[in-house]
Protein backbone atom coordinates (compact mmCIF):
# COMPACT_ATOMS: atom_id res chain seq x y z
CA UNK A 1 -5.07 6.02 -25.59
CA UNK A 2 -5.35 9.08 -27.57
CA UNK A 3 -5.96 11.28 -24.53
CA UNK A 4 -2.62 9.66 -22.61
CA UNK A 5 -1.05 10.03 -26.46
CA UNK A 6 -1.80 13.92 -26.05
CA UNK A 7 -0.71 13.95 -22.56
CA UNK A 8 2.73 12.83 -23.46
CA UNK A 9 3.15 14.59 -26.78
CA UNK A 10 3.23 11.81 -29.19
CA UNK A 11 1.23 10.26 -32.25
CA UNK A 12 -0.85 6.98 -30.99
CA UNK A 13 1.25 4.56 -33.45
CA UNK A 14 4.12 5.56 -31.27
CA UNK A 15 2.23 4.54 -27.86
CA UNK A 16 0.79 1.49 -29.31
CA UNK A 17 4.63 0.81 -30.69
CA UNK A 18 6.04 1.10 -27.30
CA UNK A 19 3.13 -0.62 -25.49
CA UNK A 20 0.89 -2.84 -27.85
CA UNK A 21 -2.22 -1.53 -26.39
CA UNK A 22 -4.16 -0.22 -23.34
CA UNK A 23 -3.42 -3.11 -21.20
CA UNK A 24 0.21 -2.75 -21.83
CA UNK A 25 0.35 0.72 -21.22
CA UNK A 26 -1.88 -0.22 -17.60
CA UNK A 27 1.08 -2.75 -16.54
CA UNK A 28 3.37 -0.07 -17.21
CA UNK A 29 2.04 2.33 -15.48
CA UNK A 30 1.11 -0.43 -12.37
CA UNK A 31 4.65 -1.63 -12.75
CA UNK A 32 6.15 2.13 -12.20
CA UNK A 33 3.75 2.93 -9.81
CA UNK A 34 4.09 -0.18 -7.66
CA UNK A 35 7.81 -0.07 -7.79
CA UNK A 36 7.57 3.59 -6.29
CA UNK A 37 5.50 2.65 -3.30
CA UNK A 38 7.96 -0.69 -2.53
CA UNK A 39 10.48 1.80 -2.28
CA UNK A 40 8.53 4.13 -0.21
CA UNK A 41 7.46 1.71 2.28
CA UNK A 42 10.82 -0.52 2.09
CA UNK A 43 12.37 2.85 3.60
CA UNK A 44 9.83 3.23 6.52
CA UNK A 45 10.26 -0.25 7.34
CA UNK A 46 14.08 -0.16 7.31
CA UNK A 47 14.07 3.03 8.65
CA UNK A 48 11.20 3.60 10.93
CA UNK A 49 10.72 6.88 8.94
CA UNK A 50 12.69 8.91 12.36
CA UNK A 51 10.29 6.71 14.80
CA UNK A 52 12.69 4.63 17.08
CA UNK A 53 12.16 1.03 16.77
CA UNK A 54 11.76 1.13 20.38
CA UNK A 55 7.92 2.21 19.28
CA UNK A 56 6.49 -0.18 17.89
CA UNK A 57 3.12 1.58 17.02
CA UNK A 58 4.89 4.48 15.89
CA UNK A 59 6.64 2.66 13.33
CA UNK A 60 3.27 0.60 11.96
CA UNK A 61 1.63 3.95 11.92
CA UNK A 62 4.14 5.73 10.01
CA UNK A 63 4.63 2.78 7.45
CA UNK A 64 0.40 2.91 6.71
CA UNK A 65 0.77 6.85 6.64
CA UNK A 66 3.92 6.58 3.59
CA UNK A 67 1.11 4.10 1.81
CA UNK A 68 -1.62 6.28 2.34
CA UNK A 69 0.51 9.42 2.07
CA UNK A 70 1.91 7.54 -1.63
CA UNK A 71 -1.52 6.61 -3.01
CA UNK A 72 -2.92 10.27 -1.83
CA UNK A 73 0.01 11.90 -3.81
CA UNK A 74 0.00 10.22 -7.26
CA UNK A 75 -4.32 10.02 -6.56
CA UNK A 76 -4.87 9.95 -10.54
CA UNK A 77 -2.38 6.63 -11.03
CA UNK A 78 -3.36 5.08 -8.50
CA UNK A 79 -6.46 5.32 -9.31
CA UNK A 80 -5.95 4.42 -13.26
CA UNK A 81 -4.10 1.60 -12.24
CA UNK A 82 -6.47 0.02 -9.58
CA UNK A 83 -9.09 0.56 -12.17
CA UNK A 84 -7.22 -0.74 -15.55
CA UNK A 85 -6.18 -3.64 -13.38
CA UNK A 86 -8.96 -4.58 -12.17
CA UNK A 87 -9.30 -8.86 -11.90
CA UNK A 88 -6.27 -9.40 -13.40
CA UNK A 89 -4.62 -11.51 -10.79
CA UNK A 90 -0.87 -10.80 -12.66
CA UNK A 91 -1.42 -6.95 -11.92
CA UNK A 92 1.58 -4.85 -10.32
CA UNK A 93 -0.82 -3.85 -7.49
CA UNK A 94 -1.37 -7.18 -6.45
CA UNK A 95 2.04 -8.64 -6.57
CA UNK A 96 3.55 -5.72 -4.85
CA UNK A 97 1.11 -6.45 -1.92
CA UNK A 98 2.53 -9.80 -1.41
CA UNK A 99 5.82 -8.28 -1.59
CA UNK A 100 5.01 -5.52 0.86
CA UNK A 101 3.11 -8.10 3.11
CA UNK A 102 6.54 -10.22 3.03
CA UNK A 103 8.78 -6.95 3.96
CA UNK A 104 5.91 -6.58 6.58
CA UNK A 105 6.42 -10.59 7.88
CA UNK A 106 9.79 -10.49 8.57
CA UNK A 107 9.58 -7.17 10.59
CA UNK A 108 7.00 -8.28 12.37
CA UNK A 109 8.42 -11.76 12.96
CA UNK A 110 11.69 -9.85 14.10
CA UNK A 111 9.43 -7.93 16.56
CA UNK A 112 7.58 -10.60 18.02
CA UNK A 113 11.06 -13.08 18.84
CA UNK A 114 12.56 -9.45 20.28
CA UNK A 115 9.20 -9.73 23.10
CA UNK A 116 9.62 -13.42 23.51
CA UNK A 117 6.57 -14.13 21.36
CA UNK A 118 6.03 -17.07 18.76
CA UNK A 119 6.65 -15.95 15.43
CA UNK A 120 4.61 -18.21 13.78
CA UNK A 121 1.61 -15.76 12.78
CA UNK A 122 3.98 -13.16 11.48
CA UNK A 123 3.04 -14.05 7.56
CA UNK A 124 -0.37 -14.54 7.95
CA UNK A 125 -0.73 -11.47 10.33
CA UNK A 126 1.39 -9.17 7.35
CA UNK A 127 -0.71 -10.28 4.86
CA UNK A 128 -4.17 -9.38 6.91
CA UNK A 129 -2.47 -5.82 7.72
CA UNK A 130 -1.79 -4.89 4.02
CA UNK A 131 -4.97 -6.35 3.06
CA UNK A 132 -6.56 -4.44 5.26
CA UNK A 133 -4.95 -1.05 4.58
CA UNK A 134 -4.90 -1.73 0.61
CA UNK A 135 -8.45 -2.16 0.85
CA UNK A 136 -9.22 1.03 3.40
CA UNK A 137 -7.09 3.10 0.62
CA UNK A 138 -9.18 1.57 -1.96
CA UNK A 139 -12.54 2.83 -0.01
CA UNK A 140 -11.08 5.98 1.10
CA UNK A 141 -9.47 7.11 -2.07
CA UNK A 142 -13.15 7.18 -3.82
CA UNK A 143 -15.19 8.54 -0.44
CA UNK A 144 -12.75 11.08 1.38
CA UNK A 145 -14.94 10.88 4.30
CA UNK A 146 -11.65 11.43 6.43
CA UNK A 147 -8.66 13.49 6.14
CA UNK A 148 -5.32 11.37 5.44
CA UNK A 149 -4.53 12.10 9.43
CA UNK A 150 -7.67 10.67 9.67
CA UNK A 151 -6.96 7.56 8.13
CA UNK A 152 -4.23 6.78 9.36
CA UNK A 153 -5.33 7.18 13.14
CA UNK A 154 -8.18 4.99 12.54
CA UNK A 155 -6.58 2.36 10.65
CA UNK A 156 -3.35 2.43 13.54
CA UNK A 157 -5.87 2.22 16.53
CA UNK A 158 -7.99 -0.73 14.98
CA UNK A 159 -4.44 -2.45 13.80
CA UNK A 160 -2.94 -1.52 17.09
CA UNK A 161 -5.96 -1.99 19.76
CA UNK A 162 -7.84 -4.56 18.20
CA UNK A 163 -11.71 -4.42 18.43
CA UNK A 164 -11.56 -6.19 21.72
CA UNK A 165 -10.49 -2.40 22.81
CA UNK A 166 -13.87 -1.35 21.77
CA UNK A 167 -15.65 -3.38 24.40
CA UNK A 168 -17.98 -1.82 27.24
CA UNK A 169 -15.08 -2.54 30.31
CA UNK A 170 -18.37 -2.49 32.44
């Protein structure tokens, strides 16, 4: 607290008057933080980020590259805030993956009705997605085996193939 106190320029009484203590200063942050990235990816999903909707795996490849872009940019938050958060099941992190996952469903849902497809799966597919790519950040943000680009194409190919793609054709 009394580095983030220094950071900002004030006494720590007035931090720990305006957030009680570390764990209130940790939801802040989360809460900030996770309200940024909602935005971010509500956006790519409305907008397909300039992909036509026409392209289906340009827009889910463009929606994991604004996360991954978002959590690359503010590294040091997200990173204080995955960390400070850490098993607290009320965390801004966590709820805001359910709330991506949702935005996710009922794109994907939309999608899969447009191809003639049962839209049943749609929820439980979202959530496995952003699972999936929360996690990868997660492991990529502390290894940087892989440029962003890197990323990105790895995590759209596996999302978009499937490991069945992966299989000898032979």
């Amino acid at each position: 607290m009394e580095a983030v106190a220094r950071e900002a320029g004030v006494t720590k009484p007035i931090l720990y008057r305006v957030f009680d203590d570390r764990d209130g200063l940790v939801h802040a942050v989360g809460d900030r933080f996770a309200a940024e990235l909602n935005d971010v990816l509500a956006k790519t999903l409305a907008a397909g980020d300039g992909v036509a909707w026409d392209d289906p795996r340009g827009v889910l490849r463009a929606t994991i590259d604004a996360y991954v872009a978002m959590i690359d940019q503010d590294l040091e938050v997200y990173r204080f805030v995955t960390a400070g958060l850490a098993g607290d099941p009320d965390q801004p992190v966590v709820s805001l993956a359910h709330d991506v996952a949702r935005d996710v469903a009922v794109v994907l849902a939309q999608r899969l009705r447009d191809i003639g497809v049962d839209d049943t799966p749609a929820e439980l597919w979202a959530h496995g997605i952003v699972g999936m790519v929360h996690m990868a950040g997660d492991w990529w943000v502390t290894r940087r085996t892989f440029s962003r680009a890197e990323v990105v194409d790895q995590l759209t190919r596996l999302l978009w193939d499937g490991l069945g793609s992966l299989e000898d054709p032979a």
